[in-house]
Protein backbone atom coordinates (compact mmCIF):
# COMPACT_ATOMS: atom_id res chain seq x y z
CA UNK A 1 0.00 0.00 0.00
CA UNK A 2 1.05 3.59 -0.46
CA UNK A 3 1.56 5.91 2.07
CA UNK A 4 -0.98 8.70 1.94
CA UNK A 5 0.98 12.07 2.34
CA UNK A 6 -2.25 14.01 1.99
CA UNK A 7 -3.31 13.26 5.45
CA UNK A 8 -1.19 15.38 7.53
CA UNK A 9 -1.59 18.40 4.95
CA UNK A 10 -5.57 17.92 4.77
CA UNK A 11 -5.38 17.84 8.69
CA UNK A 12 -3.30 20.55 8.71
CA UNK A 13 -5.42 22.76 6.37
CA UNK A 14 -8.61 22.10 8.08
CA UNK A 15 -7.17 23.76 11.30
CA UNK A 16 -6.55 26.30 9.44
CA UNK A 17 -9.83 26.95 7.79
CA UNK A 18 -10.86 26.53 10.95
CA UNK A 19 -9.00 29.20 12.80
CA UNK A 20 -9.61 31.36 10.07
CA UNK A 21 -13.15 31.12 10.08
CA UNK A 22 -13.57 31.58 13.83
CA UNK A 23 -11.48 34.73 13.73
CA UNK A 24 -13.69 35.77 10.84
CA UNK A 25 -16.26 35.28 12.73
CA UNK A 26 -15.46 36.99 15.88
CA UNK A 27 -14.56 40.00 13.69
CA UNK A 28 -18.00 39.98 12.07
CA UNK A 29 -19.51 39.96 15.67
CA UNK A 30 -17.59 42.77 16.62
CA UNK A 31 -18.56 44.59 13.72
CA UNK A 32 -22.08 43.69 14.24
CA UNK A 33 -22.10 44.81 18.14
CA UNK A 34 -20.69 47.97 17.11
CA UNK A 35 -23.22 48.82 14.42
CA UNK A 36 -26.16 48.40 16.72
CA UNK A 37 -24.44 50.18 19.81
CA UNK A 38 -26.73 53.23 20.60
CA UNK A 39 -26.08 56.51 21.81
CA UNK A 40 -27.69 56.86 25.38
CA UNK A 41 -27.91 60.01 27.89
CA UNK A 42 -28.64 60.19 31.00
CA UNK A 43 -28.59 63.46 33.82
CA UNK A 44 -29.74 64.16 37.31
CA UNK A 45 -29.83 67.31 38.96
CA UNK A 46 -30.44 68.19 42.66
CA UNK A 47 -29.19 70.23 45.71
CA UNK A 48 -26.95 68.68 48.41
CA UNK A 49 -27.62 69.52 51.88
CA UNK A 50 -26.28 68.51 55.39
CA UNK A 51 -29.45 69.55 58.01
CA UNK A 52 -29.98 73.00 56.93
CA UNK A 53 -27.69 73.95 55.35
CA UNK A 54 -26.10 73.94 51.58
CA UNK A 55 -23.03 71.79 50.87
CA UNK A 56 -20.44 73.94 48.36
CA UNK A 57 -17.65 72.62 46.47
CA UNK A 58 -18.98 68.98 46.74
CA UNK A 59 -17.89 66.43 43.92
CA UNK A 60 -20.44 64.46 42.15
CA UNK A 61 -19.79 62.21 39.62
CA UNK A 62 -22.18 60.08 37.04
CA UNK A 63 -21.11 56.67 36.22
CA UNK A 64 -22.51 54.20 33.99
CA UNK A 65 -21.53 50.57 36.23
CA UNK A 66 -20.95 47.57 33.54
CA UNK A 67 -20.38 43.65 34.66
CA UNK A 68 -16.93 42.21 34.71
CA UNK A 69 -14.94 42.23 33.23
CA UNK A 70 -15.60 45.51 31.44
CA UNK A 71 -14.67 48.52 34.24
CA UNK A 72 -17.54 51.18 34.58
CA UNK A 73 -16.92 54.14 32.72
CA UNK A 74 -16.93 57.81 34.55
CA UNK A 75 -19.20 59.59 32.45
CA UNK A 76 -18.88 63.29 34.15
CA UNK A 77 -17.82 65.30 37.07
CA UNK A 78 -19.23 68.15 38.90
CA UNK A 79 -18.88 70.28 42.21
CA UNK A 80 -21.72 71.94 44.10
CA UNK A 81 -22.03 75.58 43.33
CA UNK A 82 -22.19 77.78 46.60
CA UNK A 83 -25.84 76.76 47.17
CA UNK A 84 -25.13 73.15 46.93
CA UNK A 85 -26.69 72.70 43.87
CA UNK A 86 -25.72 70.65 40.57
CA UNK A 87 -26.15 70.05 37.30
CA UNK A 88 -24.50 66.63 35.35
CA UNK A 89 -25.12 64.74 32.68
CA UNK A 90 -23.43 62.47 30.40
CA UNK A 91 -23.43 59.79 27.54
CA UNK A 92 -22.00 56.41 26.06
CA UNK A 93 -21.99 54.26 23.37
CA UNK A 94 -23.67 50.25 24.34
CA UNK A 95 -25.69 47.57 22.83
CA UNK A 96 -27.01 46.91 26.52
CA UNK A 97 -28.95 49.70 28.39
CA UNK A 98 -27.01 51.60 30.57
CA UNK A 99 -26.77 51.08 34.47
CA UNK A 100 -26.66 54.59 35.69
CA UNK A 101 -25.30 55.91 39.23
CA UNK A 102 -24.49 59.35 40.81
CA UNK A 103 -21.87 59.23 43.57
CA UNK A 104 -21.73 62.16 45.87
CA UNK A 105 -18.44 62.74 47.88
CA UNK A 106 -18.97 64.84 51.05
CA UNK A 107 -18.20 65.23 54.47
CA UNK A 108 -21.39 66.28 56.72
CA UNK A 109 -21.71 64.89 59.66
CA UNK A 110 -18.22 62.94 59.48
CA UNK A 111 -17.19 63.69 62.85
CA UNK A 112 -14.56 61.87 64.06
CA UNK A 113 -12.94 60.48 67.44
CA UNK A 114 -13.84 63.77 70.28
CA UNK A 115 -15.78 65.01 67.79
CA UNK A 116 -12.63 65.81 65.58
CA UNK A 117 -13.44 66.56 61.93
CA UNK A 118 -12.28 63.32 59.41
CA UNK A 119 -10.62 64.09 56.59
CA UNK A 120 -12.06 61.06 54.63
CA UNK A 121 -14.89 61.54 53.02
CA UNK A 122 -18.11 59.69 52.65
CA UNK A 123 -19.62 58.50 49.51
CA UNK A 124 -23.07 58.01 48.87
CA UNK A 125 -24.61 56.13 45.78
CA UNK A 126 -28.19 56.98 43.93
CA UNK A 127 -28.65 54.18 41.48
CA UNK A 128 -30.88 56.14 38.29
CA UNK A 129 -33.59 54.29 37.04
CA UNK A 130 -33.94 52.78 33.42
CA UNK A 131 -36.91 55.40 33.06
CA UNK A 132 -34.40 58.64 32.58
CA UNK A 133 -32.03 57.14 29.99
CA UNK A 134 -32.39 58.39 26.86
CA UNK A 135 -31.85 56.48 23.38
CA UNK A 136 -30.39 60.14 21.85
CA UNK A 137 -27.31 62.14 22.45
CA UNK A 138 -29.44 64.94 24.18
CA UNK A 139 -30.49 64.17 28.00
CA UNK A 140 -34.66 64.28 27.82
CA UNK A 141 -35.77 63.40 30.94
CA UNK A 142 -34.02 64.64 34.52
């Protein structure tokens, strides 16, 4: 019998194809997932206080969270004017809706040991609900 020398090279090949049609594949996903990626905005606006009174020059940040292993994105930052007020909005790019938060960084009431002001600050987290992101560039509903 003669050896068959097309075996290896037919084996060979079909890895390959293979490869090459998984990698085509992948790329057509990607291209795909891209295409339909919307545009989505989302804002929130409010006025900080600690009892009675205003909090200035307090950061505030919206963030849109994402699942591992993608990292959540920062979408804006802000700081209280002098009446503790703010304004912040931002958008992003996803196939999946976004999963909004606003993260205020402040220090009221963050007394420490005897009553000693701590230089840490607190941070507090207001989750947005799906029903003020908007599909556009252009922030509709606050």
């Amino acid at each position: 019998m003669e050896a068959d020398d097309s075996a290896p090279h037919s084996s060979w090949a079909n890895t390959s194809n293979k490869r090459t049609m998984i990698t085509s594949l992948a790329g057509v996903l990607l291209l795909v997932g891209g295409a339909t990626a919307a545009v989505q905005s989302i804002g929130a606006r409010g006025q900080l206080l600690c009892g009675n009174s205003t909090i200035d020059n307090t950061e505030v940040k919206l963030w849109a969270t994402h699942t591992w292993p993608r990292p959540d994105s920062l979408l804006a930052t802000v700081k209280t004017d002098a009446q503790g007020r703010f304004n912040i909005s931002g958008t992003e790019s996803s196939i999946f809706t976004l999963t909004p938060e606003v993260r205020l960084y402040h220090r009221c009431n963050n007394k420490g040991v005897l009553s000693i002001p701590n230089l840490c600050q607190r941070k507090v987290t207001y989750k947005i609900p799906d029903s003020y992101i908007t599909k556009t560039g252009t922030v509709q509903k606050w």
